[in-house]
Protein backbone atom coordinates (compact mmCIF):
# COMPACT_ATOMS: atom_id res chain seq x y z
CA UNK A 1 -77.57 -92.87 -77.85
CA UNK A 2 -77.37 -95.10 -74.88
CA UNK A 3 -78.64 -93.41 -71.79
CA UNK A 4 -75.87 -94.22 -69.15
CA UNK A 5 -72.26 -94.04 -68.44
CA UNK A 6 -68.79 -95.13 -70.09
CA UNK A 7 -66.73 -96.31 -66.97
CA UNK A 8 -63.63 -97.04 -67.53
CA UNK A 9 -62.82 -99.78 -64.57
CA UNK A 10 -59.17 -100.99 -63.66
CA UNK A 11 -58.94 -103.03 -60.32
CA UNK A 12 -61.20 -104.25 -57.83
CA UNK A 13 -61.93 -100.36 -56.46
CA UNK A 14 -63.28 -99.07 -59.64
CA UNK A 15 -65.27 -102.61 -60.72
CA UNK A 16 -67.30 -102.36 -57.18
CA UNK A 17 -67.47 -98.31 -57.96
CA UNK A 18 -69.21 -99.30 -61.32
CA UNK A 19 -71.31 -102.08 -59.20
CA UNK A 20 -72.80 -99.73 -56.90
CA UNK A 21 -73.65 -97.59 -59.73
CA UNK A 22 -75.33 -99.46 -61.50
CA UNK A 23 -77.33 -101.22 -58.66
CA UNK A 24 -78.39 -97.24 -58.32
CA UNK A 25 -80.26 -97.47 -61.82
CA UNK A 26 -77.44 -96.23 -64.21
CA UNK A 27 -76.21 -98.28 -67.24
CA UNK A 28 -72.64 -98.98 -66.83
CA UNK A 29 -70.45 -100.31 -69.15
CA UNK A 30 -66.80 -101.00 -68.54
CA UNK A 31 -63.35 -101.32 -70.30
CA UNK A 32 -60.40 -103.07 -69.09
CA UNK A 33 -57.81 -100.34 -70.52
CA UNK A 34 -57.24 -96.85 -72.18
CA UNK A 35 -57.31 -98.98 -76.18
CA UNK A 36 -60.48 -100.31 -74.91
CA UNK A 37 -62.38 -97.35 -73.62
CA UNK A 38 -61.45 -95.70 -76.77
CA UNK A 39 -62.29 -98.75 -78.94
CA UNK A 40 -65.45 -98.75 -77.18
CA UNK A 41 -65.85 -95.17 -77.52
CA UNK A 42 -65.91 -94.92 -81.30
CA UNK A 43 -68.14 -97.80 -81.70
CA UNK A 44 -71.31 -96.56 -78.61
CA UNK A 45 -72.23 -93.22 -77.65
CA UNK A 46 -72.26 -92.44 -73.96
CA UNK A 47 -73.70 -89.34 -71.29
CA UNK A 48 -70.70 -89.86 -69.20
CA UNK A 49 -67.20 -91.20 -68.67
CA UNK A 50 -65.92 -91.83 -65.36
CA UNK A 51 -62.19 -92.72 -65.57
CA UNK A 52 -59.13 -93.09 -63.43
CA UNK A 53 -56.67 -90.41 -63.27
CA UNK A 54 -53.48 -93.11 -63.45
CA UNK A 55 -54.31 -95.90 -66.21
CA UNK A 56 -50.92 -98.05 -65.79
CA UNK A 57 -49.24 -96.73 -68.83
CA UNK A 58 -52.10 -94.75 -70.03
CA UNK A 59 -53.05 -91.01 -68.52
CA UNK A 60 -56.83 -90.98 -68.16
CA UNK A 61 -56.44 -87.47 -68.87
CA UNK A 62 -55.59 -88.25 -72.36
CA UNK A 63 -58.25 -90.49 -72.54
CA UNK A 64 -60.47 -87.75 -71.19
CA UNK A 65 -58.96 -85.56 -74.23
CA UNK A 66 -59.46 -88.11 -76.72
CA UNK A 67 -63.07 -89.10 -75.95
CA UNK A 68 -64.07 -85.55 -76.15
CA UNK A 69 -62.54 -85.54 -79.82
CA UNK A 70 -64.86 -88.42 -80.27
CA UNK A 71 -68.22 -87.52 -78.51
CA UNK A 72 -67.78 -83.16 -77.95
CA UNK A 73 -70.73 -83.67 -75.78
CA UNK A 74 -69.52 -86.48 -73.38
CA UNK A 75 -69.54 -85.65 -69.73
CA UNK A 76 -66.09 -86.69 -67.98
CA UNK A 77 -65.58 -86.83 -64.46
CA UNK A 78 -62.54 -88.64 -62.90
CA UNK A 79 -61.56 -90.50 -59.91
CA UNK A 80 -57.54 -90.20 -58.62
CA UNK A 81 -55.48 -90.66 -55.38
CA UNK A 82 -52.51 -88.60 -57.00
CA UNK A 83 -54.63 -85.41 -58.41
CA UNK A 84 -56.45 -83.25 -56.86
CA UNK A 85 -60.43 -81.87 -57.20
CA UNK A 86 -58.17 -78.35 -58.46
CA UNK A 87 -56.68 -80.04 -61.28
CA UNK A 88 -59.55 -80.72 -63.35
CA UNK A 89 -60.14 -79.07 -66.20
CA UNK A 90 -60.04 -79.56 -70.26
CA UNK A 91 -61.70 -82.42 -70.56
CA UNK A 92 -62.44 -83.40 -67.00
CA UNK A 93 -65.61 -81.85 -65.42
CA UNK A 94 -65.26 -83.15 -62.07
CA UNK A 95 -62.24 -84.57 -60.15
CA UNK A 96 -63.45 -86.59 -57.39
CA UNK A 97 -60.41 -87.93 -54.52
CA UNK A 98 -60.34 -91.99 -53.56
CA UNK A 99 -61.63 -93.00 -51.41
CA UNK A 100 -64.32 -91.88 -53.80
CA UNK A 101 -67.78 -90.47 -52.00
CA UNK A 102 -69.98 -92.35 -53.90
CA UNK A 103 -72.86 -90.73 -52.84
CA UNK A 104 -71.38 -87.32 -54.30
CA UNK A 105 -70.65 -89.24 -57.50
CA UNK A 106 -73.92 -90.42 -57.84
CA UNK A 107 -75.52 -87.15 -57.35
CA UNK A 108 -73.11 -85.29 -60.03
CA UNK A 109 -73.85 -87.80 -62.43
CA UNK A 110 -77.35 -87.38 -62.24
CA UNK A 111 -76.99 -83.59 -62.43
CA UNK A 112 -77.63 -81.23 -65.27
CA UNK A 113 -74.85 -79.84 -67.18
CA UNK A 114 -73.10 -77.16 -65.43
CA UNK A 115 -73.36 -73.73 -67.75
């Protein structure tokens, strides 16, 4: 098992997002697109996901669905300017809002897992 996070990075936002986290000491690995992440997915194990709420065609919360059919214990947390922290759930542990507080984001993915 790798020990770090699948981040799922689409635009300049979420590539600088992954940048600060891993200058913060956690491994960070990125796809470009929903077929990627989940391509990635089957082939690496991962603590965490971090993934946008709106993937261009994609829903992130179908990717959320679908790596947690993969990996049952894979953390998900998303970041979104359309949803809300209230609309996680399922697969999705933790909605945070953009702009995202980084420092919050940092600190839940170092936590343990809520139970």
């Amino acid at each position: 098992r790798r020990h770090g996070m699948g981040f799922l990075g689409l635009g300049s936002t979420l590539t600088l997002l992954g940048l600060h986290l891993s200058r913060a000491g956690l491994e960070v690995a990125r796809a470009l697109d929903a077929p990627a992440a989940t391509a990635r997915l089957a082939a690496e194990a991962f603590d965490w996901l971090v993934v946008d709420g709106q993937l261009g065609p994609d829903d992130g919360f179908l990717l959320a669905e679908q790596a947690k059919a993969l990996h049952p214990s894979l953390r998900v947390a998303m970041i979104s300017g359309y949803y809300e922290p209230a609309d996680a759930g399922g697969a999705v542990e933790k909605l945070f809002p953009k702009p995202v507080d980084t420092v919050a984001l940092l600190a839940h993915l170092r936590s343990e897992r809520p139970s």
